[in-house]
N, C-alpha and C. Protein backbone atom coordinates (compact mmCIF):
# COMPACT_ATOMS: atom_id res chain seq x y z
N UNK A 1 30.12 -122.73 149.31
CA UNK A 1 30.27 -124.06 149.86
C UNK A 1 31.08 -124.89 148.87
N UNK A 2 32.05 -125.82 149.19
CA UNK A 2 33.23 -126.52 148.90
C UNK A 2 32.13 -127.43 148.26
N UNK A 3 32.06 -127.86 146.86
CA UNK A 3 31.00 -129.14 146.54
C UNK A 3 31.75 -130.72 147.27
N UNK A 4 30.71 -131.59 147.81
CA UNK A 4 31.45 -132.50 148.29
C UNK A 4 30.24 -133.62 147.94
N UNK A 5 30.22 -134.69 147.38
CA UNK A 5 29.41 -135.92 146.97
C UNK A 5 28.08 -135.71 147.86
N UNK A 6 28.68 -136.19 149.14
CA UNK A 6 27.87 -136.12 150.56
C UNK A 6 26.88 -135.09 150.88
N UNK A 7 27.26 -133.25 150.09
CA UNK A 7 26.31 -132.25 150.78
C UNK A 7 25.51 -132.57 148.90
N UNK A 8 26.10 -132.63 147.88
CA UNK A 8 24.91 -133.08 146.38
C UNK A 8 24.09 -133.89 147.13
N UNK A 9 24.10 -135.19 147.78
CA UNK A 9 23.48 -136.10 148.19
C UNK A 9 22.28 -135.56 149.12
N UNK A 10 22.46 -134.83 150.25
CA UNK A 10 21.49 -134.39 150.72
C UNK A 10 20.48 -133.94 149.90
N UNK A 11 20.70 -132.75 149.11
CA UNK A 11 19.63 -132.45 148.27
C UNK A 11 19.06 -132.95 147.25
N UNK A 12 19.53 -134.02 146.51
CA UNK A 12 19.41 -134.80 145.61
C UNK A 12 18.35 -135.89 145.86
N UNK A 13 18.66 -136.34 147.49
CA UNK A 13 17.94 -137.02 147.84
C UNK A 13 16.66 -136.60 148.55
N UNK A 14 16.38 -135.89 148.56
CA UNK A 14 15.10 -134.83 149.08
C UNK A 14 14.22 -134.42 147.89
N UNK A 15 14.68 -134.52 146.98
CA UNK A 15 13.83 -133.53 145.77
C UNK A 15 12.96 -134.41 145.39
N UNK A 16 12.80 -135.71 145.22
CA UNK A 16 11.51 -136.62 145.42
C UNK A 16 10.30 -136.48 145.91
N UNK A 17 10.98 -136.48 147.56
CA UNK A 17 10.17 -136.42 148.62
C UNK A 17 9.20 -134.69 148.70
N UNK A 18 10.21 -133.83 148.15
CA UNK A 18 9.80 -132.27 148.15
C UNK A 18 8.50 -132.22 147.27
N UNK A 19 8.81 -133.01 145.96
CA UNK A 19 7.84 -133.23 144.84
C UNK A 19 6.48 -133.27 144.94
N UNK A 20 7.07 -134.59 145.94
CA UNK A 20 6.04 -135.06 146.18
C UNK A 20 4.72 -135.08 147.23
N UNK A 21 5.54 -134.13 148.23
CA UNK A 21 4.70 -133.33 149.16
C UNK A 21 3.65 -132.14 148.65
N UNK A 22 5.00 -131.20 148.03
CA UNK A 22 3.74 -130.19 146.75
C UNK A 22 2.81 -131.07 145.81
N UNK A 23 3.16 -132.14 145.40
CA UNK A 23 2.30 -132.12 144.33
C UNK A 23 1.29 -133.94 144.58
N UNK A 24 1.59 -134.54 145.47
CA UNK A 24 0.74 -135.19 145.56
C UNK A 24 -0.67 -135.28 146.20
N UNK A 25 -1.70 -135.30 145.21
CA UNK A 25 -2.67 -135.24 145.39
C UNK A 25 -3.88 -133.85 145.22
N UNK A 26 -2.27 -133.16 144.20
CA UNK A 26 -3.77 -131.81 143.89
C UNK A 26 -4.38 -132.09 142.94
N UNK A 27 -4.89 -131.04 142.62
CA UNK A 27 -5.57 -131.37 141.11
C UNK A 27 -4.93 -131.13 140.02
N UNK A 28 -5.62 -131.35 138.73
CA UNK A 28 -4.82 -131.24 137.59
C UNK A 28 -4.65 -130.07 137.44
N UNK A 29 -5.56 -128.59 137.84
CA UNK A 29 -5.82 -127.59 137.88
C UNK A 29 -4.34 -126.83 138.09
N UNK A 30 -3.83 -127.77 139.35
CA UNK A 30 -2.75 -127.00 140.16
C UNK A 30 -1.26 -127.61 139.18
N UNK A 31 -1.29 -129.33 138.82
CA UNK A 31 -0.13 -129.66 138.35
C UNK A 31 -0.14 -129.54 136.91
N UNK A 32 -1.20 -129.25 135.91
CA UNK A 32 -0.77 -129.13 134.64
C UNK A 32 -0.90 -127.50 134.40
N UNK A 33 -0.82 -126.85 135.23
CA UNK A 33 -1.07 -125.51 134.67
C UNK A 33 0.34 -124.85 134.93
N UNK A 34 0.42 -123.73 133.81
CA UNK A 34 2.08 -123.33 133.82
C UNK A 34 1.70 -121.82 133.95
N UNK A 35 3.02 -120.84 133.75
CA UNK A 35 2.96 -119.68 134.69
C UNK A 35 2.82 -118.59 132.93
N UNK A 36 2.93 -118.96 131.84
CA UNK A 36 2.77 -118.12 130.71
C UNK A 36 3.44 -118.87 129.50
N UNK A 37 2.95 -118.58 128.41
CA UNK A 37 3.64 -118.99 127.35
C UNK A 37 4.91 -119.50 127.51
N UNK A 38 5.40 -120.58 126.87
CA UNK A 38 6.74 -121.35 126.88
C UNK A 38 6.97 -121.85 128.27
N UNK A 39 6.38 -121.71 129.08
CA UNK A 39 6.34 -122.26 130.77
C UNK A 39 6.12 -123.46 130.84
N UNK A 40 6.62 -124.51 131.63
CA UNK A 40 6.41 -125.52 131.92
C UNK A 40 5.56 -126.01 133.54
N UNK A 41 4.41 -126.71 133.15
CA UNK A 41 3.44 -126.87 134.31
C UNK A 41 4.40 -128.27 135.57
N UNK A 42 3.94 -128.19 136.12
CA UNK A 42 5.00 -129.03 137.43
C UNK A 42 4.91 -130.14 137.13
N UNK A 43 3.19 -130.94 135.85
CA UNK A 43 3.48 -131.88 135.25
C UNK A 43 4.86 -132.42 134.05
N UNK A 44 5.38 -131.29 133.29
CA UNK A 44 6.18 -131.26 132.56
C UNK A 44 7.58 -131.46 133.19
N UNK A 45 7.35 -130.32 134.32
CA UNK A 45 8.88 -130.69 134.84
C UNK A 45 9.19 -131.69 135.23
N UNK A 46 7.96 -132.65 136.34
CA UNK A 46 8.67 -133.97 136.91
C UNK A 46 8.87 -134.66 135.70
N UNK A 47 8.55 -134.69 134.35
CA UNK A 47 9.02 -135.61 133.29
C UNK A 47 10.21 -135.05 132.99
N UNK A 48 10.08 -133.67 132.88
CA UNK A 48 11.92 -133.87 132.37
C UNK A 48 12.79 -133.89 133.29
N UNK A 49 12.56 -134.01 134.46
CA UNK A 49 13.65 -134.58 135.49
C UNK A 49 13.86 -136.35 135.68
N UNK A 50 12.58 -136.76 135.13
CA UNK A 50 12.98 -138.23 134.69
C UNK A 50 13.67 -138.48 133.27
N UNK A 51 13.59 -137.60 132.80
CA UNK A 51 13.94 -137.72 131.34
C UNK A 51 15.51 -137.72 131.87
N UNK A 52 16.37 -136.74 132.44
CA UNK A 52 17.86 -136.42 133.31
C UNK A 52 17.87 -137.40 133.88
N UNK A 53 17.23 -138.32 134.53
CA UNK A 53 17.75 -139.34 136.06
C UNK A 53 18.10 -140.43 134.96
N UNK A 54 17.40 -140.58 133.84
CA UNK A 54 17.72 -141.80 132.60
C UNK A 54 18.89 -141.43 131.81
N UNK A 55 19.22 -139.79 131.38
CA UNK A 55 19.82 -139.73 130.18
C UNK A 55 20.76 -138.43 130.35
N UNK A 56 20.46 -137.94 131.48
CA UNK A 56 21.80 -136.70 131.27
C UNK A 56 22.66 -136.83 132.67
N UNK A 57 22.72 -137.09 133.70
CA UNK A 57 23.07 -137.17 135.21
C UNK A 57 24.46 -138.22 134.91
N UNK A 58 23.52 -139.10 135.47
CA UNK A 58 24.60 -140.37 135.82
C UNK A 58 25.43 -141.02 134.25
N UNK A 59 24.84 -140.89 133.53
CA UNK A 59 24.87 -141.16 131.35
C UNK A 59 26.44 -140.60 131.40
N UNK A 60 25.98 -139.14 131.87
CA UNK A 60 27.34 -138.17 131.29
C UNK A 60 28.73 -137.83 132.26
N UNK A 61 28.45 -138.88 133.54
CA UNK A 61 29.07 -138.43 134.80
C UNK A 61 29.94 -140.05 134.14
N UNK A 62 29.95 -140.81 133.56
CA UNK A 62 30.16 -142.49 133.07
C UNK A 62 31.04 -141.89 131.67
N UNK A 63 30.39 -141.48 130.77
CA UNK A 63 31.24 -140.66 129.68
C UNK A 63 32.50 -140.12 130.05
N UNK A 64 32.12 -139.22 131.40
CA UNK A 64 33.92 -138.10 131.79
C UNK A 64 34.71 -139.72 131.71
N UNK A 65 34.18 -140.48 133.17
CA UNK A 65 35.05 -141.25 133.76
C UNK A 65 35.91 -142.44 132.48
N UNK A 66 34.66 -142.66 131.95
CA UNK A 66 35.32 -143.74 130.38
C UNK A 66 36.27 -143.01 129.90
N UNK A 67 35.65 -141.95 129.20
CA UNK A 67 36.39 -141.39 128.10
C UNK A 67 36.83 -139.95 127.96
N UNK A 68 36.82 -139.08 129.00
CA UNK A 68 37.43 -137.42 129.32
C UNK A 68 36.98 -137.41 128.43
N UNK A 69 37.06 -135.92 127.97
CA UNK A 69 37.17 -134.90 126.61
C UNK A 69 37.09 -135.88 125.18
N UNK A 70 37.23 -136.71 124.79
CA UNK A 70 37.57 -137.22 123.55
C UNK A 70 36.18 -138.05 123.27
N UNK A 71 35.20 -138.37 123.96
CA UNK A 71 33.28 -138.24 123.47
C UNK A 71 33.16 -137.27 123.99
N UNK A 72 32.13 -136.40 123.18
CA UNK A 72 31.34 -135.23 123.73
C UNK A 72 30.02 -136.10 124.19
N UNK A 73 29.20 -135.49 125.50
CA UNK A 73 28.08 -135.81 125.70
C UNK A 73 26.98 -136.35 124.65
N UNK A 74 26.13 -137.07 124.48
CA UNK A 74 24.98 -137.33 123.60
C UNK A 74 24.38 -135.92 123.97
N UNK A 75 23.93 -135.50 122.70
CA UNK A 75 22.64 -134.20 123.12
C UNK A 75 21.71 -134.59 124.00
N UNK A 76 21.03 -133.78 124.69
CA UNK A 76 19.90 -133.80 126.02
C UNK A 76 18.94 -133.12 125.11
N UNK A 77 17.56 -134.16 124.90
CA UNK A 77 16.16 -133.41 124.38
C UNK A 77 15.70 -132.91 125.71
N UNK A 78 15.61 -132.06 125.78
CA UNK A 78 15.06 -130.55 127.01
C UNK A 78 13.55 -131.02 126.82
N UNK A 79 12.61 -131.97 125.76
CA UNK A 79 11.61 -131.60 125.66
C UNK A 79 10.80 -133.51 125.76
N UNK A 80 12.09 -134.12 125.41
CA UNK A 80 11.48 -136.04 125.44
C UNK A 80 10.62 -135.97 126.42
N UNK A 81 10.36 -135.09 127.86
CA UNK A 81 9.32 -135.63 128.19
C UNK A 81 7.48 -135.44 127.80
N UNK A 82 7.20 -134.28 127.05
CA UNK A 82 6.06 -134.18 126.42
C UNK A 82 5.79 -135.72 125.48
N UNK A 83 6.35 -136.81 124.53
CA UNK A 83 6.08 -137.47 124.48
C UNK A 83 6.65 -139.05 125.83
N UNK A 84 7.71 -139.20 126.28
CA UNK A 84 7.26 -139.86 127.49
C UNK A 84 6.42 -139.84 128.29
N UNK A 85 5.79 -138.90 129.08
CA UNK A 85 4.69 -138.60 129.93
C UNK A 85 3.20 -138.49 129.24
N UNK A 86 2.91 -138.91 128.14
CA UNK A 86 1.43 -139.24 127.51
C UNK A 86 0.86 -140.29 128.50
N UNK A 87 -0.25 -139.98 128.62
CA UNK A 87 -0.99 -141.38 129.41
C UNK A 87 -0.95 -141.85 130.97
N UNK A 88 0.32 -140.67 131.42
CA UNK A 88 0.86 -140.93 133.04
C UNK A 88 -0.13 -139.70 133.52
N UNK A 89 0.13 -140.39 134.91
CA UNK A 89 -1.06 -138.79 135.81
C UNK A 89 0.40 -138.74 136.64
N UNK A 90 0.28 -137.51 137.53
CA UNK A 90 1.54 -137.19 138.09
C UNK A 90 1.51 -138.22 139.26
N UNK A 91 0.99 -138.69 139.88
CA UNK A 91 0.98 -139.56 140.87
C UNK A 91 2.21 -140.84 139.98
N UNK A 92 1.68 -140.87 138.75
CA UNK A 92 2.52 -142.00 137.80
C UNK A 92 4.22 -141.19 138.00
N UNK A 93 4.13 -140.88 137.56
CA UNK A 93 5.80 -139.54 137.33
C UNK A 93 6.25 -139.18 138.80
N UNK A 94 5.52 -138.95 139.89
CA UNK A 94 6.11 -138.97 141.47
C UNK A 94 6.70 -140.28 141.61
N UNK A 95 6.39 -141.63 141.41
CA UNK A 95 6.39 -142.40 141.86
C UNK A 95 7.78 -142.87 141.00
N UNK A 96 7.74 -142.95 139.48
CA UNK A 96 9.08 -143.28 138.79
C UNK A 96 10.18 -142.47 139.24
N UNK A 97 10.10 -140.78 139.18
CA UNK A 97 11.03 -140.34 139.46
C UNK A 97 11.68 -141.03 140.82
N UNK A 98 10.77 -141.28 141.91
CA UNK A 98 11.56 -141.21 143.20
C UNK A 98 12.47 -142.35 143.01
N UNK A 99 11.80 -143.69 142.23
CA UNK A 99 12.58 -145.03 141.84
C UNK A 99 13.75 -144.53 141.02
N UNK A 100 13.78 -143.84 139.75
CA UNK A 100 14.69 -143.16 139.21
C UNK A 100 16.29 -142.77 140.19
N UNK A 101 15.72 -141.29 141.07
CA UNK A 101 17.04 -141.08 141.63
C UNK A 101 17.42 -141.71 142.47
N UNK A 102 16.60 -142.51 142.85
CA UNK A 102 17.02 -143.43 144.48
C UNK A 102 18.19 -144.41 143.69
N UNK A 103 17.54 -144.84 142.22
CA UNK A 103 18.66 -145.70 141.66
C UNK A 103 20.43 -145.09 141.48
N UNK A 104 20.13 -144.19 141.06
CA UNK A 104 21.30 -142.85 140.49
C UNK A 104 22.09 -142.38 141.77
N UNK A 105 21.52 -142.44 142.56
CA UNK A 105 22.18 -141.85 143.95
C UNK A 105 22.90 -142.98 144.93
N UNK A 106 22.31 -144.34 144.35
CA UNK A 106 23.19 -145.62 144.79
C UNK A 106 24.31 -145.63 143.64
N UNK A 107 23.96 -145.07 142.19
CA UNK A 107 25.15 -145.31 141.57
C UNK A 107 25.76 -144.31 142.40
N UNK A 108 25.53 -143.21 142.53
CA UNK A 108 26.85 -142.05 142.66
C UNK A 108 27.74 -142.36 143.83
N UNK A 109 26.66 -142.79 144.74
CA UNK A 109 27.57 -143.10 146.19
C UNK A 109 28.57 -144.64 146.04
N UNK A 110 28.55 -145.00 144.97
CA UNK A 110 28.71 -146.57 144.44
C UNK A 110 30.74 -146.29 144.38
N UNK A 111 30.08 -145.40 143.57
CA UNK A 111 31.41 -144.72 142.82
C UNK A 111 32.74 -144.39 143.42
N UNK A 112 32.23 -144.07 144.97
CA UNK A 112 33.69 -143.49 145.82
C UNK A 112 34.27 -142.54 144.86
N UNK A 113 33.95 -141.31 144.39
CA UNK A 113 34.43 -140.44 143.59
C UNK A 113 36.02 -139.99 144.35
N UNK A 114 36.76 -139.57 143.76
CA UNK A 114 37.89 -138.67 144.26
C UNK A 114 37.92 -137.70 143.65
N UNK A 115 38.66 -137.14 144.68
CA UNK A 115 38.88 -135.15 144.09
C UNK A 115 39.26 -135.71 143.03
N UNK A 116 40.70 -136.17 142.79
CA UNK A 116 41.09 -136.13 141.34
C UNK A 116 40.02 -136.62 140.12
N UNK A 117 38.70 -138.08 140.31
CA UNK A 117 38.31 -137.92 139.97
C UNK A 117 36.73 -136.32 139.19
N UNK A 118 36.42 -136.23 140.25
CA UNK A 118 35.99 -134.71 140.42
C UNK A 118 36.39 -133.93 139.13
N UNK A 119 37.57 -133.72 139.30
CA UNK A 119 38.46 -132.71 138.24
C UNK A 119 38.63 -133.42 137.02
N UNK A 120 38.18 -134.94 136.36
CA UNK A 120 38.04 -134.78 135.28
C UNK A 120 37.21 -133.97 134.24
N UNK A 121 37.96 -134.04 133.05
CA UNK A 121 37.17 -132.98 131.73
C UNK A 121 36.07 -133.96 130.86
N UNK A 122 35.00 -133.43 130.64
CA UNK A 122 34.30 -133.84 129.81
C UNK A 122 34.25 -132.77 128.59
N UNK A 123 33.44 -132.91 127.72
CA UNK A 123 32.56 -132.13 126.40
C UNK A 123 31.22 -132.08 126.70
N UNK A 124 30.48 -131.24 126.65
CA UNK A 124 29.40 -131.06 126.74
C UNK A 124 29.12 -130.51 124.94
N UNK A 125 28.38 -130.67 124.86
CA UNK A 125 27.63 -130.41 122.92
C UNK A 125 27.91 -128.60 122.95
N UNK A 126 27.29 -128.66 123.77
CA UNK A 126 27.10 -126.81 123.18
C UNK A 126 27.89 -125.62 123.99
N UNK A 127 28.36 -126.50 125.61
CA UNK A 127 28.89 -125.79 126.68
C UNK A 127 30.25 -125.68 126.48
N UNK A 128 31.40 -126.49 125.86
CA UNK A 128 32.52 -127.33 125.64
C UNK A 128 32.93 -127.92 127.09
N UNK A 129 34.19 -127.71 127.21
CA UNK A 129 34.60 -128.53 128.65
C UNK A 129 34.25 -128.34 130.01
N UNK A 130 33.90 -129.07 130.03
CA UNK A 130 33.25 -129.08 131.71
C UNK A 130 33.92 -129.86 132.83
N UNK A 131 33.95 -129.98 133.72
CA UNK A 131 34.71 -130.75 134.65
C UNK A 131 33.21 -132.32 135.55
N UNK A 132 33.85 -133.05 136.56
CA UNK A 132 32.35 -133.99 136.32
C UNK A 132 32.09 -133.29 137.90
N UNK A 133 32.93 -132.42 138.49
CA UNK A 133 32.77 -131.43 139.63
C UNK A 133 31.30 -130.70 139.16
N UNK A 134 31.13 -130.00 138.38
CA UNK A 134 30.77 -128.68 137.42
C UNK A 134 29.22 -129.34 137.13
N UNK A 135 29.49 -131.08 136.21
CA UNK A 135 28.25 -131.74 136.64
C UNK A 135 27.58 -131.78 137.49
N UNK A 136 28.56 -132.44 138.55
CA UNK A 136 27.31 -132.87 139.59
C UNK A 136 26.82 -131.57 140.57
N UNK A 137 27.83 -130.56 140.71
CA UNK A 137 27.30 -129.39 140.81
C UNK A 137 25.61 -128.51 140.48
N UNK A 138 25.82 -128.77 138.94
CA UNK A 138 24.73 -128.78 138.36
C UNK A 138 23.55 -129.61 138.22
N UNK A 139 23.56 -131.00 138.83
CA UNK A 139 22.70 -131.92 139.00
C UNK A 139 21.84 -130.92 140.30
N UNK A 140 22.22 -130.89 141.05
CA UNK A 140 21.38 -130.12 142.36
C UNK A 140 20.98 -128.64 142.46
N UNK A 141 21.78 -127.88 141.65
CA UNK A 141 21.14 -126.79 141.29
C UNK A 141 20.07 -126.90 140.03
N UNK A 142 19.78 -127.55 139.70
CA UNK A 142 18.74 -128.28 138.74
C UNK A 142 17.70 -128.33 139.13
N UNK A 143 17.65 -129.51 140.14
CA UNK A 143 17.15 -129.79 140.93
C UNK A 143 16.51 -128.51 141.31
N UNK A 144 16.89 -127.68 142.03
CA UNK A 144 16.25 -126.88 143.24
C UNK A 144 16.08 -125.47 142.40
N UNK A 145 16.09 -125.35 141.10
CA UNK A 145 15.66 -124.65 139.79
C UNK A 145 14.12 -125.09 139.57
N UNK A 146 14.47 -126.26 139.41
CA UNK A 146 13.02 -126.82 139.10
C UNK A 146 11.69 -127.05 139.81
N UNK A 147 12.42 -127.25 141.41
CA UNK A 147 11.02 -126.67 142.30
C UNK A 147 11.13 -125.64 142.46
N UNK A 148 11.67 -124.42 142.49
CA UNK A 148 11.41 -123.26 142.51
C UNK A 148 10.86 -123.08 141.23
N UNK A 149 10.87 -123.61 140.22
CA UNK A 149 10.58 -123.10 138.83
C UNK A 149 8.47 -124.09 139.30
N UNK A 150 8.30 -125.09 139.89
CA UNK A 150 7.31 -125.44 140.03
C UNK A 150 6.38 -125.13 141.08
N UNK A 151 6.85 -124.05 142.01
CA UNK A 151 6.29 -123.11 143.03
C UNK A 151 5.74 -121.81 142.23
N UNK A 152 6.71 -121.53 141.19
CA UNK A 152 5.83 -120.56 140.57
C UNK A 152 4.90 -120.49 139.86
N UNK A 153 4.83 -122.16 139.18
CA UNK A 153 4.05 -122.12 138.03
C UNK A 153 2.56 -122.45 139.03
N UNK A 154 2.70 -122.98 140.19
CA UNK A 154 1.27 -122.64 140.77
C UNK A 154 1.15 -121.92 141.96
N UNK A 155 2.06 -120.80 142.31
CA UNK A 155 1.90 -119.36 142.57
C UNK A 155 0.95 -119.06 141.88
N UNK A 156 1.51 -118.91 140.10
CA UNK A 156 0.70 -117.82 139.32
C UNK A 156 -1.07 -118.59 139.01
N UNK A 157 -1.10 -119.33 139.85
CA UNK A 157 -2.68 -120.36 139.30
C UNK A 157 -3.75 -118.75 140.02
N UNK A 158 -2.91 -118.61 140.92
CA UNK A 158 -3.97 -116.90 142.10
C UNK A 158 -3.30 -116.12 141.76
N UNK A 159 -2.67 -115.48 140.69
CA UNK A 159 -1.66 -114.20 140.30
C UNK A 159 -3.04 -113.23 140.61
N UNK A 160 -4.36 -113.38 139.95
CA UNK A 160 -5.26 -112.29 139.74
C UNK A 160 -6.01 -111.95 141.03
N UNK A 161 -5.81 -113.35 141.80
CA UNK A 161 -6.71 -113.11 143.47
C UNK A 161 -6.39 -113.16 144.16
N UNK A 162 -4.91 -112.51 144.49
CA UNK A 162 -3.78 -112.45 145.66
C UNK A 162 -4.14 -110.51 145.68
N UNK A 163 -4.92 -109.95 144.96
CA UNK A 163 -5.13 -108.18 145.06
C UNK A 163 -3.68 -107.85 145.05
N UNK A 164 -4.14 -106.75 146.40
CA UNK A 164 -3.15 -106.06 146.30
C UNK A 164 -1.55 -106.49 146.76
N UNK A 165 -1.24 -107.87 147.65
CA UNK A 165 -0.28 -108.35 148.15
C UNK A 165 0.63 -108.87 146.99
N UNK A 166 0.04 -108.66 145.75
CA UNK A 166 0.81 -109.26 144.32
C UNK A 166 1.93 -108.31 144.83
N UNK A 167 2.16 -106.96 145.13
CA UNK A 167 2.60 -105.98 145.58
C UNK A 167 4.54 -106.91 146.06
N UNK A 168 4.02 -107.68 147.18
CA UNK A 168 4.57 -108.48 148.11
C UNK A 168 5.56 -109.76 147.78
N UNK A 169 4.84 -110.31 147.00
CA UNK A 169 5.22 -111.47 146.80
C UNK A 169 5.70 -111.53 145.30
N UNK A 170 7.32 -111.73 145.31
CA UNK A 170 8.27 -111.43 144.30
C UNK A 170 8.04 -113.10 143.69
N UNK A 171 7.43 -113.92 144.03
CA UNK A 171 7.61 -115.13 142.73
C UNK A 171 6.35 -114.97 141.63
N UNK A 172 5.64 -113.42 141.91
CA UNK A 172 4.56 -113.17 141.14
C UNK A 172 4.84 -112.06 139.77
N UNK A 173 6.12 -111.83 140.19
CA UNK A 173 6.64 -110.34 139.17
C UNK A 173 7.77 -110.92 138.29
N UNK A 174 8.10 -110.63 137.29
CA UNK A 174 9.82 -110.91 137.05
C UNK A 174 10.83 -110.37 137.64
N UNK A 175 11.73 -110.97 137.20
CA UNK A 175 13.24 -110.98 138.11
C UNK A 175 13.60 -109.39 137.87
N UNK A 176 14.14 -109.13 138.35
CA UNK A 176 14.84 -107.71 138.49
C UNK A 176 15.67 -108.03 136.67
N UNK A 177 16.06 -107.38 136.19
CA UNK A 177 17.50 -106.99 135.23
C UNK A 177 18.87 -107.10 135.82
N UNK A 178 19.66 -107.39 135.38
CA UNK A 178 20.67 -107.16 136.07
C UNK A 178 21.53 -106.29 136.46
């Protein structure tokens, strides 16, 4: 699929609402629990997707347009939300995020992007040049990483009492190799 503002937007603007269907109103059981060591529980993730709607999305999509290639991105802490999210329950973090992208998604549509814009170059810290295509690309595959990445982490809450259908159900095994 041809990336186009309009089809990012669809999904961009859903991943709130998706959130917040899975995860409003279970227990802590279901949203702070993660799928194994170094895993992140579906509480963690909606923080670091607020942590992105503040500081890596729209931040670095403003950087291309200012200044192409000649600022590299600010680094992205992968982890600011373990101390942002102290003291919030996820009902708290459903509710910012949705305020979050609803804001970000009036900037983007604000913008009237053009192809040519599209095809500007940025720096990314560790990736080098990127295009702000390549961004926003990556804004929605993010996105839809991260609820799939938060379907598994409470999949595996019944990894041991699903028997024998563990057999069945591939978000319970690892990925193939390549």
């Amino acid at each position: 699929m041809k990336y186009s503002v309009k089809k990012a937007v669809e999904v961009l603007s859903n991943t709130p609402n998706v959130l917040a269907t899975m995860l409003r109103g279970v227990s802590d059981e279901w949203s702070l629990s993660n799928y194994g060591e170094d895993t992140w529980s579906a509480f963690d993730i909606v923080g670091h997707l607020i942590h992105g709607e503040r500081a890596d999305w729209i931040p670095r999509m403003r950087i291309i347009l200012e200044h192409g290639e000649s600022r590299p991105f600010d680094p992205f802490d992968r982890y600011a939300q373990v101390k942002e999210s102290k003291g919030k329950t996820i009902a708290n973090l459903l509710a910012e995020f949705a305020r979050l992208r609803a804001e970000n998604i009036e900037t983007l549509l604000a913008m009237k992007l053009t192809d040519e814009q599209l095809e500007k170059r940025g720096t990314h810290p560790s990736l080098g040049q990127v295009t702000l295509q390549e961004l926003l690309s990556a804004w929605v595959v993010h996105d839809l990483n991260h609820v799939a990445q938060i379907a598994k982490a409470m999949a595996f809450q019944y990894e041991n009492q699903v028997g024998p259908w563990q057999a069945y159900l591939s978000i319970l095994r690892p990925p193939n190799p390549l």
